[in-house]
PDB file of N, CA and C in Angstrom:
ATOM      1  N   UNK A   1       9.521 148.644 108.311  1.00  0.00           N
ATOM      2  CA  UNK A   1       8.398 147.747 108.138  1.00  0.00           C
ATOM      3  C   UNK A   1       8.403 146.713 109.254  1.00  0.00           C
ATOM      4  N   UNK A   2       7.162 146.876 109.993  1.00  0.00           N
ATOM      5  CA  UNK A   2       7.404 146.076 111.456  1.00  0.00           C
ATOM      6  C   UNK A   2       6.528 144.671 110.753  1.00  0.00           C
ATOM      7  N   UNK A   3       7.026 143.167 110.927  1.00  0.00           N
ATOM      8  CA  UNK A   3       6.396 142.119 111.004  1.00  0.00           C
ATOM      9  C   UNK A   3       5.889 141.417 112.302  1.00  0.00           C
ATOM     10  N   UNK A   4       4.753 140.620 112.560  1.00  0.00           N
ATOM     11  CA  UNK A   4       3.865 139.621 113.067  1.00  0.00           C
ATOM     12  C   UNK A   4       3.717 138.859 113.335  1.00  0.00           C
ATOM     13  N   UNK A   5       3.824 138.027 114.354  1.00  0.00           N
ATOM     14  CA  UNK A   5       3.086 136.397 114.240  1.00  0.00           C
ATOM     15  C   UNK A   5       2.199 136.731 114.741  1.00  0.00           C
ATOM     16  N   UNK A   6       1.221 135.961 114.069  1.00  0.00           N
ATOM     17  CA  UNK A   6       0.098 135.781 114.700  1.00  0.00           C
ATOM     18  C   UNK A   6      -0.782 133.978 115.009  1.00  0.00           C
ATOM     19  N   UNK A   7      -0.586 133.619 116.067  1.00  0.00           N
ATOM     20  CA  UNK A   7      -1.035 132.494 116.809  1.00  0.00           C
ATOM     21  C   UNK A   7      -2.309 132.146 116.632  1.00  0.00           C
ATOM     22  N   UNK A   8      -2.773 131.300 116.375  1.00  0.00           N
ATOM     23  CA  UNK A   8      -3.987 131.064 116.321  1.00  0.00           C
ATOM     24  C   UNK A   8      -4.245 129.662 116.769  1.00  0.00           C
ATOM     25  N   UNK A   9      -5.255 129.225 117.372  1.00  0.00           N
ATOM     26  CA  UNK A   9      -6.045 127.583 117.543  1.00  0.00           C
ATOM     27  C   UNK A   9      -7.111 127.647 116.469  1.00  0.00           C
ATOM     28  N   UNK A  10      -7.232 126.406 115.518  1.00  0.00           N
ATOM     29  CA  UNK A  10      -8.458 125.806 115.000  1.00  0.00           C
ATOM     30  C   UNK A  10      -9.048 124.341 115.901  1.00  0.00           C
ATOM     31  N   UNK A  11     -10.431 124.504 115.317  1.00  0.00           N
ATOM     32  CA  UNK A  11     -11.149 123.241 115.680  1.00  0.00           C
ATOM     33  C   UNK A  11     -10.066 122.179 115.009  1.00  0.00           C
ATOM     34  N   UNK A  12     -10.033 121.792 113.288  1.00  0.00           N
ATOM     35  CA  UNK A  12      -9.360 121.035 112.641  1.00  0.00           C
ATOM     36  C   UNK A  12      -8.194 121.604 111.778  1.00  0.00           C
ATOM     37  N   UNK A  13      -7.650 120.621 110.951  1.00  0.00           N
ATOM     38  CA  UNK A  13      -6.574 120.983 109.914  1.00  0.00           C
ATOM     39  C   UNK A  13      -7.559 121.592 108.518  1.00  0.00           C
ATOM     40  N   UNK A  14      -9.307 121.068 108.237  1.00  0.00           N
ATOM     41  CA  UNK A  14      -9.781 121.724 107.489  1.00  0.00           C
ATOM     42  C   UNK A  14     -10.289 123.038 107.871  1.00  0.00           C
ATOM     43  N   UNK A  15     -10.518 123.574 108.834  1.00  0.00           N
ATOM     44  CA  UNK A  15     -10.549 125.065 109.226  1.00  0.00           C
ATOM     45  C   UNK A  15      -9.730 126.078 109.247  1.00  0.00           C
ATOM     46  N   UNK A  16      -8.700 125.079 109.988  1.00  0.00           N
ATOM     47  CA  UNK A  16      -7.262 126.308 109.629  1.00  0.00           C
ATOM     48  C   UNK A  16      -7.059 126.749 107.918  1.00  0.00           C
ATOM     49  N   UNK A  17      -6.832 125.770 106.853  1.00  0.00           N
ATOM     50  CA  UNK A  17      -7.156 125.760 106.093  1.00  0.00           C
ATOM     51  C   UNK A  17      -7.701 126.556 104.939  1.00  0.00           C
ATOM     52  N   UNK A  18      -9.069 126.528 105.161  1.00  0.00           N
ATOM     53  CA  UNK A  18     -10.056 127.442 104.300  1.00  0.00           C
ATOM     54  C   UNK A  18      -9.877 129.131 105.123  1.00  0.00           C
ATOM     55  N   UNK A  19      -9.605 129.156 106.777  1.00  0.00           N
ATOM     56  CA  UNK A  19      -9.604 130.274 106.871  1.00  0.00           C
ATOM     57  C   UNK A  19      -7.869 130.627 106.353  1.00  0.00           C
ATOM     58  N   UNK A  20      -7.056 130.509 106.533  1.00  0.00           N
ATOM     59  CA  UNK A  20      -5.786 130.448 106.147  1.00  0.00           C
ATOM     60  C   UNK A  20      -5.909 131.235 104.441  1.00  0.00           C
ATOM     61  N   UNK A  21      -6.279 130.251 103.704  1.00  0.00           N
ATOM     62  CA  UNK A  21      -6.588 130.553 102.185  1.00  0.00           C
ATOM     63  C   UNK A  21      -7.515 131.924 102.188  1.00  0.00           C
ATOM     64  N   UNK A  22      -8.634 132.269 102.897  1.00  0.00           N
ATOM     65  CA  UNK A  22      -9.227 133.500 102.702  1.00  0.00           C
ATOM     66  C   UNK A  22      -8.365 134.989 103.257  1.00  0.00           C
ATOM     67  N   UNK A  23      -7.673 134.319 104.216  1.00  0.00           N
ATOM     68  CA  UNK A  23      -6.846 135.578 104.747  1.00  0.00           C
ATOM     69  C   UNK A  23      -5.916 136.228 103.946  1.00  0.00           C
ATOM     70  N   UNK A  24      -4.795 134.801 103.318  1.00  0.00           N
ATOM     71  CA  UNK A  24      -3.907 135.124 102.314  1.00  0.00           C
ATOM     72  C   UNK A  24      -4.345 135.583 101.039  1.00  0.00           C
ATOM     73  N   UNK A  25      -5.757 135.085 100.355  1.00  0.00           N
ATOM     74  CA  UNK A  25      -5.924 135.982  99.212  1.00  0.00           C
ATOM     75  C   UNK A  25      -6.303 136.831  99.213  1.00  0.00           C
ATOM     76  N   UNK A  26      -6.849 137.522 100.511  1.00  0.00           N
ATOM     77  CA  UNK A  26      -7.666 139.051 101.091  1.00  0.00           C
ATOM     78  C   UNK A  26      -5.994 139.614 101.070  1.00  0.00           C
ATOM     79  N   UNK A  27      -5.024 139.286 101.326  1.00  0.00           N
ATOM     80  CA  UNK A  27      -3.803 139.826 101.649  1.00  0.00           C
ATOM     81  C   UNK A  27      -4.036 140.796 103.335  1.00  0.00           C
ATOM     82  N   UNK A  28      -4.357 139.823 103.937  1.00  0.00           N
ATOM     83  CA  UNK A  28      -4.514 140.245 105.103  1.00  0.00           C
ATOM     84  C   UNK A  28      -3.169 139.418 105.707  1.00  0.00           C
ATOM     85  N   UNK A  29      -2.751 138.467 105.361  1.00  0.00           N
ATOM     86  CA  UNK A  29      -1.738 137.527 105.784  1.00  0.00           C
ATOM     87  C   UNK A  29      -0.670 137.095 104.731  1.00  0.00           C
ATOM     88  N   UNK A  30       0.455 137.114 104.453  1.00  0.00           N
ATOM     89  CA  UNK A  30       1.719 136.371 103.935  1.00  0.00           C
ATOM     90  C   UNK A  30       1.266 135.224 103.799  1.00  0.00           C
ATOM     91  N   UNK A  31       1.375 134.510 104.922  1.00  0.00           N
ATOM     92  CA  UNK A  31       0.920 133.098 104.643  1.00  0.00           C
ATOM     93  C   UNK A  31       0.551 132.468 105.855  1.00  0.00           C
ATOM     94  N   UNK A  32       0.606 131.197 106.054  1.00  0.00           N
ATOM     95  CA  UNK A  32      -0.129 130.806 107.416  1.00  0.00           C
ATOM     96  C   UNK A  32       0.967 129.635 107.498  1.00  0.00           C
ATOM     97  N   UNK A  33       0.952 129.037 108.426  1.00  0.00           N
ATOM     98  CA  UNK A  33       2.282 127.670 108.640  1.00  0.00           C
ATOM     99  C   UNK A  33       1.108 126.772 109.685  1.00  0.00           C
ATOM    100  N   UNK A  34      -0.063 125.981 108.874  1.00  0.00           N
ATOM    101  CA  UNK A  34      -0.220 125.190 110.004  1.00  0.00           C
ATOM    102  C   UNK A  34       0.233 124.030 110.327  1.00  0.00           C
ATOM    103  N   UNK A  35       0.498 123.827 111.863  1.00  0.00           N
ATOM    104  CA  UNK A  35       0.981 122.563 112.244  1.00  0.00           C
ATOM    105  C   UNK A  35      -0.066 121.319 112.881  1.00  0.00           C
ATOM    106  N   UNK A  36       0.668 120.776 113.599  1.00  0.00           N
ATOM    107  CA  UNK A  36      -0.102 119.034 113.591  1.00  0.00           C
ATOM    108  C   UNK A  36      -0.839 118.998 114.792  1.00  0.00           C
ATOM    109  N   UNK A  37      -1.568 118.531 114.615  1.00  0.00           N
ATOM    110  CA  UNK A  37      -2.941 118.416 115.831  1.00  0.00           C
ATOM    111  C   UNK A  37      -2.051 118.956 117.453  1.00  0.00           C
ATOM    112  N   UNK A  38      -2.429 119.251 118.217  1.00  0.00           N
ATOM    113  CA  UNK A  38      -2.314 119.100 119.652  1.00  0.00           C
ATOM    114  C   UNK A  38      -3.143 118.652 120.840  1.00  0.00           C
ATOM    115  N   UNK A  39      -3.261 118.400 121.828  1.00  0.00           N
ATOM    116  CA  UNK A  39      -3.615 118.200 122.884  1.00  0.00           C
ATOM    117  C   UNK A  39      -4.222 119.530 123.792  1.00  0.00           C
ATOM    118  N   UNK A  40      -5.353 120.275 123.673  1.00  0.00           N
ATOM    119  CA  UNK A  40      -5.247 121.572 124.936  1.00  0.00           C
ATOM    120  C   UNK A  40      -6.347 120.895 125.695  1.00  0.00           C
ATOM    121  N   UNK A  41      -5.588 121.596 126.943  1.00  0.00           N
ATOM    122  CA  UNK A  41      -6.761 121.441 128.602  1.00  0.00           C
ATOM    123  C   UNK A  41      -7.097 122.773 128.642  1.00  0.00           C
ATOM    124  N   UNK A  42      -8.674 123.346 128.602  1.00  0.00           N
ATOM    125  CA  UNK A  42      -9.045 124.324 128.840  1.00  0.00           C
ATOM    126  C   UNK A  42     -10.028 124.493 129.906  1.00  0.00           C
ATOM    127  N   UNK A  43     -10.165 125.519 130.782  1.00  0.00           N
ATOM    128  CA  UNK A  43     -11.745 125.654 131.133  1.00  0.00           C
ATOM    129  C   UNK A  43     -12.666 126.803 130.375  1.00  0.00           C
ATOM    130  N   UNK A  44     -13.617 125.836 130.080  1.00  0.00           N
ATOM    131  CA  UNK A  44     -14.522 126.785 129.257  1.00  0.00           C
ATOM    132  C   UNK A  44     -15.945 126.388 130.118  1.00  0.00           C
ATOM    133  N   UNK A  45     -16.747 127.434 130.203  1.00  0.00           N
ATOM    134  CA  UNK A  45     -18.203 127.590 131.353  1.00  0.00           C
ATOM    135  C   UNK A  45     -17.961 126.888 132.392  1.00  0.00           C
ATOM    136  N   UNK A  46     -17.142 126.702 133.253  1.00  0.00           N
ATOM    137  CA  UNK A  46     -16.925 126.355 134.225  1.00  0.00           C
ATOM    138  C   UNK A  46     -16.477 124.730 133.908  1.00  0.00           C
ATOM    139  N   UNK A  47     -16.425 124.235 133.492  1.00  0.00           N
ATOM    140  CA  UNK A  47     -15.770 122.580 133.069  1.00  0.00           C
ATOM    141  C   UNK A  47     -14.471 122.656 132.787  1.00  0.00           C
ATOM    142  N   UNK A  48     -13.359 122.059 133.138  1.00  0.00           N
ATOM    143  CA  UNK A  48     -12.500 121.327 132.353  1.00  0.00           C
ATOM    144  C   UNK A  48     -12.454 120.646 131.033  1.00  0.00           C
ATOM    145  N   UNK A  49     -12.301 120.876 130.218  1.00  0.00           N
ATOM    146  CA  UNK A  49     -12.237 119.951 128.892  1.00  0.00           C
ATOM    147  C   UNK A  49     -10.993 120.363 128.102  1.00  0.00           C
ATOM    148  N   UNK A  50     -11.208 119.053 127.359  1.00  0.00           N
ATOM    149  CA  UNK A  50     -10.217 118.528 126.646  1.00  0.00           C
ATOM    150  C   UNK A  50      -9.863 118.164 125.110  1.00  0.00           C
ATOM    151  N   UNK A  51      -9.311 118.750 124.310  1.00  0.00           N
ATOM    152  CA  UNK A  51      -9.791 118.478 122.720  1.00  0.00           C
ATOM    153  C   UNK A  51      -8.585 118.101 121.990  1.00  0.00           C
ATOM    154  N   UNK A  52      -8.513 117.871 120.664  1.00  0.00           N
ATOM    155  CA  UNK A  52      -7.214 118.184 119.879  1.00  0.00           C
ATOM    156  C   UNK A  52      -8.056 119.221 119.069  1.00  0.00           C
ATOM    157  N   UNK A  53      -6.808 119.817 118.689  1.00  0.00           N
ATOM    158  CA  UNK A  53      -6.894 121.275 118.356  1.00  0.00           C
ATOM    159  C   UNK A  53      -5.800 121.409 117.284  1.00  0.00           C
ATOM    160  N   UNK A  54      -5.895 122.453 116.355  1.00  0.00           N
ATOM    161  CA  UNK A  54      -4.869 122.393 115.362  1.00  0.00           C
ATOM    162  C   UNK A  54      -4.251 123.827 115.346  1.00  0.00           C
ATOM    163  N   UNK A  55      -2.551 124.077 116.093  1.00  0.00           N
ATOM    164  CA  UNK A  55      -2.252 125.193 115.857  1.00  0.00           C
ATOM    165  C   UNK A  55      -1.801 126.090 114.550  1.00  0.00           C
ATOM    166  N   UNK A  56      -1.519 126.771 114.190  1.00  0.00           N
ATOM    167  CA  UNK A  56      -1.268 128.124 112.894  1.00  0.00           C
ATOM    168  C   UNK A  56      -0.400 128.892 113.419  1.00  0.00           C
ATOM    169  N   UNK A  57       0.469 129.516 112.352  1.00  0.00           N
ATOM    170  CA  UNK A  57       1.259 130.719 112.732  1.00  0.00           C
ATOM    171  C   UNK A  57       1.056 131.010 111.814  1.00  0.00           C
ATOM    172  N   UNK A  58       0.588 132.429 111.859  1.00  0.00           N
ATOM    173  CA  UNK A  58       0.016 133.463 110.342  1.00  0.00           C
ATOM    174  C   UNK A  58       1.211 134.766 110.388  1.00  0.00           C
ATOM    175  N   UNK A  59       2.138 135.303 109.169  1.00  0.00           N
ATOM    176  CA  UNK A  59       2.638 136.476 109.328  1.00  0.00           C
ATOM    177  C   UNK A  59       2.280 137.190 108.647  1.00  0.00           C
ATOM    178  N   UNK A  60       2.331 138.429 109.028  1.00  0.00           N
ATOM    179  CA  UNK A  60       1.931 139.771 108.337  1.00  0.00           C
ATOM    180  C   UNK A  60       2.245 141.011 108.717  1.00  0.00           C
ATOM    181  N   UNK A  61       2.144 141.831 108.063  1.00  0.00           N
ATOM    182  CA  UNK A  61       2.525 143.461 107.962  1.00  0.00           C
ATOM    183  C   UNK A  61       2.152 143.674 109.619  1.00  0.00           C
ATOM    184  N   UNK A  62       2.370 144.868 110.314  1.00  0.00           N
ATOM    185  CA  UNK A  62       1.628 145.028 111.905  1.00  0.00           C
ATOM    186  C   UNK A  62       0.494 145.645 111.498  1.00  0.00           C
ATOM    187  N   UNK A  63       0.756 146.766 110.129  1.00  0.00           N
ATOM    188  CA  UNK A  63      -0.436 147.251 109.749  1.00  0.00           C
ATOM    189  C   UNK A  63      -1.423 146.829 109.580  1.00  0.00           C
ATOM    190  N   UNK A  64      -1.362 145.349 109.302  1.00  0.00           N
ATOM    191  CA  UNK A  64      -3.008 144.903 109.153  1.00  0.00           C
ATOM    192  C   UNK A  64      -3.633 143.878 110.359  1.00  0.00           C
ATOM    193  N   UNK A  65      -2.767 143.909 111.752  1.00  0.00           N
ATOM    194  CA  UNK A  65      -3.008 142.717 112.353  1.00  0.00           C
ATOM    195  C   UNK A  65      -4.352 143.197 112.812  1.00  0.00           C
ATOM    196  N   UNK A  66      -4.597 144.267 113.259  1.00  0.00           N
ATOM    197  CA  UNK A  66      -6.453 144.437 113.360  1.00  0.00           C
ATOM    198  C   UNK A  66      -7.512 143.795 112.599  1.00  0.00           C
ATOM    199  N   UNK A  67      -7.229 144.045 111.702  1.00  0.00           N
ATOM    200  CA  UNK A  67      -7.989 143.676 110.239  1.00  0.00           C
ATOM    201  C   UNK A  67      -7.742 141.797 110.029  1.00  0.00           C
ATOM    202  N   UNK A  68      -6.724 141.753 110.014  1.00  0.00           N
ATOM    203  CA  UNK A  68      -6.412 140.132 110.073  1.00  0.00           C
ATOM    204  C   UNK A  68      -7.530 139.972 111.676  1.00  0.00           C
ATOM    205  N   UNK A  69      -6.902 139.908 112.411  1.00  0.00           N
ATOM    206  CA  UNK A  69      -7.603 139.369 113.798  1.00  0.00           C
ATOM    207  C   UNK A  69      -9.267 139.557 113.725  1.00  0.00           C
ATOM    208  N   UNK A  70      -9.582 140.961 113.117  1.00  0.00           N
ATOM    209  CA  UNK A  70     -11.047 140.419 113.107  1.00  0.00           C
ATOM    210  C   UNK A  70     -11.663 139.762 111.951  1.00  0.00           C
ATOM    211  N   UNK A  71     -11.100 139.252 111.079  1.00  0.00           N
ATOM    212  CA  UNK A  71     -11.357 138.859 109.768  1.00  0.00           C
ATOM    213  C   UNK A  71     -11.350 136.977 110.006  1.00  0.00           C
ATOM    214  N   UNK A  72     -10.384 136.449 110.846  1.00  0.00           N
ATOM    215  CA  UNK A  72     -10.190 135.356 111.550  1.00  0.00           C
ATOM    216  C   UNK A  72     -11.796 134.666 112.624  1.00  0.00           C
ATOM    217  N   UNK A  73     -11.614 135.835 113.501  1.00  0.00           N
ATOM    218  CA  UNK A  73     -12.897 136.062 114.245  1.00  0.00           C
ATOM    219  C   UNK A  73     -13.969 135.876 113.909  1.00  0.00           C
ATOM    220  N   UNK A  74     -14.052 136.624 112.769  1.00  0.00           N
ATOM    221  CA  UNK A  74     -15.741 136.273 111.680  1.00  0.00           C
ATOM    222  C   UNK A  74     -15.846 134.734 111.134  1.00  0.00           C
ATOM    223  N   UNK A  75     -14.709 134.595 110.764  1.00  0.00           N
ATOM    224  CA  UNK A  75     -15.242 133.206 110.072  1.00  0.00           C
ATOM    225  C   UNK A  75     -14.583 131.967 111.006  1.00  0.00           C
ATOM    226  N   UNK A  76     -14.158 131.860 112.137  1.00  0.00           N
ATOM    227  CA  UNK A  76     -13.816 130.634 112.871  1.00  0.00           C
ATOM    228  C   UNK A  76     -14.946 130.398 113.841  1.00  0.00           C
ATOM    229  N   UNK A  77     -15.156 129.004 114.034  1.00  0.00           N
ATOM    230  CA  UNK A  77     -16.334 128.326 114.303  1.00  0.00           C
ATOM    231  C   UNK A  77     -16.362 128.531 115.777  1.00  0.00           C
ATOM    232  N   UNK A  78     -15.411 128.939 116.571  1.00  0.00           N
ATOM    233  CA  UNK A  78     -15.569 128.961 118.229  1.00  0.00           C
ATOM    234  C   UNK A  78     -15.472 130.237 118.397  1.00  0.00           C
ATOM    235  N   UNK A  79     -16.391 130.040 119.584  1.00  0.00           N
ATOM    236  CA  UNK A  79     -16.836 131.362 120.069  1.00  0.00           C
ATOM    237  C   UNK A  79     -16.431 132.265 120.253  1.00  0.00           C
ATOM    238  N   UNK A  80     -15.166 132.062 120.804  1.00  0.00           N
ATOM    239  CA  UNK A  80     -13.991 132.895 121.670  1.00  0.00           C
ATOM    240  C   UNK A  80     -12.201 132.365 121.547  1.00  0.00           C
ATOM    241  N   UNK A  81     -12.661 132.110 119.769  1.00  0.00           N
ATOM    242  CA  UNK A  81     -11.063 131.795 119.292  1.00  0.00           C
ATOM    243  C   UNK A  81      -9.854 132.537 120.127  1.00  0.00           C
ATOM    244  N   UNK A  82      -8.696 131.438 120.553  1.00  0.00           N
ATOM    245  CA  UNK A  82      -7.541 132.108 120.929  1.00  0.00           C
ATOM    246  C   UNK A  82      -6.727 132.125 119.570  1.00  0.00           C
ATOM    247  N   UNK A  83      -6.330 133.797 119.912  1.00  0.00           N
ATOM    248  CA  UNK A  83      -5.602 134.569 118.594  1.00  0.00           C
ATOM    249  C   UNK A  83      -5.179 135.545 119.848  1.00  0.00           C
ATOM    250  N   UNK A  84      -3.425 135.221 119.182  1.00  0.00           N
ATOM    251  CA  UNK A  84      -2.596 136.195 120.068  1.00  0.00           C
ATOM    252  C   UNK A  84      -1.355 136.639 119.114  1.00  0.00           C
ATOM    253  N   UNK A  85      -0.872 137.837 119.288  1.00  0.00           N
ATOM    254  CA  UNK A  85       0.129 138.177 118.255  1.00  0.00           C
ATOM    255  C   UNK A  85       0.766 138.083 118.885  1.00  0.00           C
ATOM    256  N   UNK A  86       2.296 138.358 118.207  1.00  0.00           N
ATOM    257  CA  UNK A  86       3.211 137.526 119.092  1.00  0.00           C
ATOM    258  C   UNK A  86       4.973 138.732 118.017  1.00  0.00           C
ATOM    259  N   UNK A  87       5.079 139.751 118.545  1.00  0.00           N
ATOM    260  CA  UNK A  87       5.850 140.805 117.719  1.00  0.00           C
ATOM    261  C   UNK A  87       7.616 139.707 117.574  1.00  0.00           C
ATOM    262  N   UNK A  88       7.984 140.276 116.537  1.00  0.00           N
ATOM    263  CA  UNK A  88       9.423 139.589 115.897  1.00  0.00           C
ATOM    264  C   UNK A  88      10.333 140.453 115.829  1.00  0.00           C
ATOM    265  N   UNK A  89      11.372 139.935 116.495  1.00  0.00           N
ATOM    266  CA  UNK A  89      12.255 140.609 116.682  1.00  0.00           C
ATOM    267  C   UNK A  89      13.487 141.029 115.837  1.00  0.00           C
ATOM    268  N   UNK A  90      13.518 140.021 115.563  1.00  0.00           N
ATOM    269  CA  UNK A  90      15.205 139.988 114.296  1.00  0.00           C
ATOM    270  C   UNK A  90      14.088 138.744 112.772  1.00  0.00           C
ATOM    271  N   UNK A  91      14.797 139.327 111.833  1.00  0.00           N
ATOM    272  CA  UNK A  91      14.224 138.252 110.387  1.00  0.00           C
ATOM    273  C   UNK A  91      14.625 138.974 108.995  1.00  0.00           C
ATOM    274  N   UNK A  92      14.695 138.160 108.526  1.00  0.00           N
ATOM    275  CA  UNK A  92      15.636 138.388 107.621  1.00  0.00           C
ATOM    276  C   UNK A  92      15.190 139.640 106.555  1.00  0.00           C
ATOM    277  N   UNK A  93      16.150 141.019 105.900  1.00  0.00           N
ATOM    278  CA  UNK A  93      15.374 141.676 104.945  1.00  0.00           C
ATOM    279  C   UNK A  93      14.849 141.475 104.274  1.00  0.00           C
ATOM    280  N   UNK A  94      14.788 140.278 103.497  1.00  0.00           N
ATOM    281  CA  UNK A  94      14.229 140.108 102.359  1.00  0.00           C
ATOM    282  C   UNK A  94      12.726 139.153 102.175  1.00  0.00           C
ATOM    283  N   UNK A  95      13.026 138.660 103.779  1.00  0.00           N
ATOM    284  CA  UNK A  95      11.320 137.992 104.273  1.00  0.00           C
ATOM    285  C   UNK A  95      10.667 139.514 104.386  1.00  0.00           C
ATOM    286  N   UNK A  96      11.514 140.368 105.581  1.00  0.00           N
ATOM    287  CA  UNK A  96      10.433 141.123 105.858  1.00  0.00           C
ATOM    288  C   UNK A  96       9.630 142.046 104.502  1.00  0.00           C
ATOM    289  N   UNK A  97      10.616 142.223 104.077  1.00  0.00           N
ATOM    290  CA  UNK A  97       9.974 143.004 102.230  1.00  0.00           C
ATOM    291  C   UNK A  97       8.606 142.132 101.836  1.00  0.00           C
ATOM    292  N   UNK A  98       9.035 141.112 101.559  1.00  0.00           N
ATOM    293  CA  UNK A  98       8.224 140.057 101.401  1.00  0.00           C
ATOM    294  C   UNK A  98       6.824 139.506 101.789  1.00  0.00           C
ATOM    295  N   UNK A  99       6.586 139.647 103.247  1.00  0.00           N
ATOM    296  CA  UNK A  99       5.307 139.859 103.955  1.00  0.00           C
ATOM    297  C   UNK A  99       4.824 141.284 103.870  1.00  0.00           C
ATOM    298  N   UNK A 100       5.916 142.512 103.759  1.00  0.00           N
ATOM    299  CA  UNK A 100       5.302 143.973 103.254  1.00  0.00           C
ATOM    300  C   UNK A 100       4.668 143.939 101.860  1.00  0.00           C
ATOM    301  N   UNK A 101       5.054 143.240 100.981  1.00  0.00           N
ATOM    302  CA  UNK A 101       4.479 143.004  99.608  1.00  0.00           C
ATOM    303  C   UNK A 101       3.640 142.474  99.318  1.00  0.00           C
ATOM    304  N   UNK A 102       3.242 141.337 100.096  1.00  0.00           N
ATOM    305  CA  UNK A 102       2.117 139.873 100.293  1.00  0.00           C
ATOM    306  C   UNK A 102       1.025 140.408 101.186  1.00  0.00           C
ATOM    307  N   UNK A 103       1.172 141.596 101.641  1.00  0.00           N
ATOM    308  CA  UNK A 103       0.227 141.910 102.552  1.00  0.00           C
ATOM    309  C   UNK A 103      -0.375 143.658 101.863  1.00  0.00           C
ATOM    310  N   UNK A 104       0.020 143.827 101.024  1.00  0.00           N
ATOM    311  CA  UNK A 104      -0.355 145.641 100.161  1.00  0.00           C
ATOM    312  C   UNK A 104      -1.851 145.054  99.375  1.00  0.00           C
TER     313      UNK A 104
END
């Protein structure tokens, strides 16, 4: 049973949030871990800009990271959400069972 991270940026801590909660009761996701605002410098249409932003770490089965990633996609408010998986290497048996179970 191969496990996931999956990375994500929100606009806020209430977006991560509500999408977080729809993923995990779809059982598309274990669970989500979001953390505390950040700072990103991006260029987007040719500008520089600058926001706080709220990162996530979502885990789950590998089997469903398609399905997770476009399920994220549909309901987050920017255009061209960054969502990147991010494969795990070593973790413990009884997590990985665990996200295999949270995610059936």
């Amino acid at each position: 049973m191969a496990v996931v991270s999956v990375y994500c940026i929100f606009a806020n801590a209430a977006e991560a949030e509500r999408i977080g909660r729809i993923v995990v009761e779809e059982r598309l996701a274990a669970c989500i871990n979001i953390l505390g605002p950040c700072r990103s410098i991006y260029c987007w249409q040719g500008a520089i800009e600058t926001a706080e932003e709220v990162p996530a770490i979502l885990k789950t089965a590998a089997r469903q990271v398609d399905g997770l990633i476009a399920r994220i996609a549909s309901l987050h408010s920017y255009q061209v959400p960054a969502i990147t998986v991010w494969p795990i290497d070593k973790l413990l048996a009884g997590y990985a069972q665990w996200v295999e179970e949270s995610t059936r």
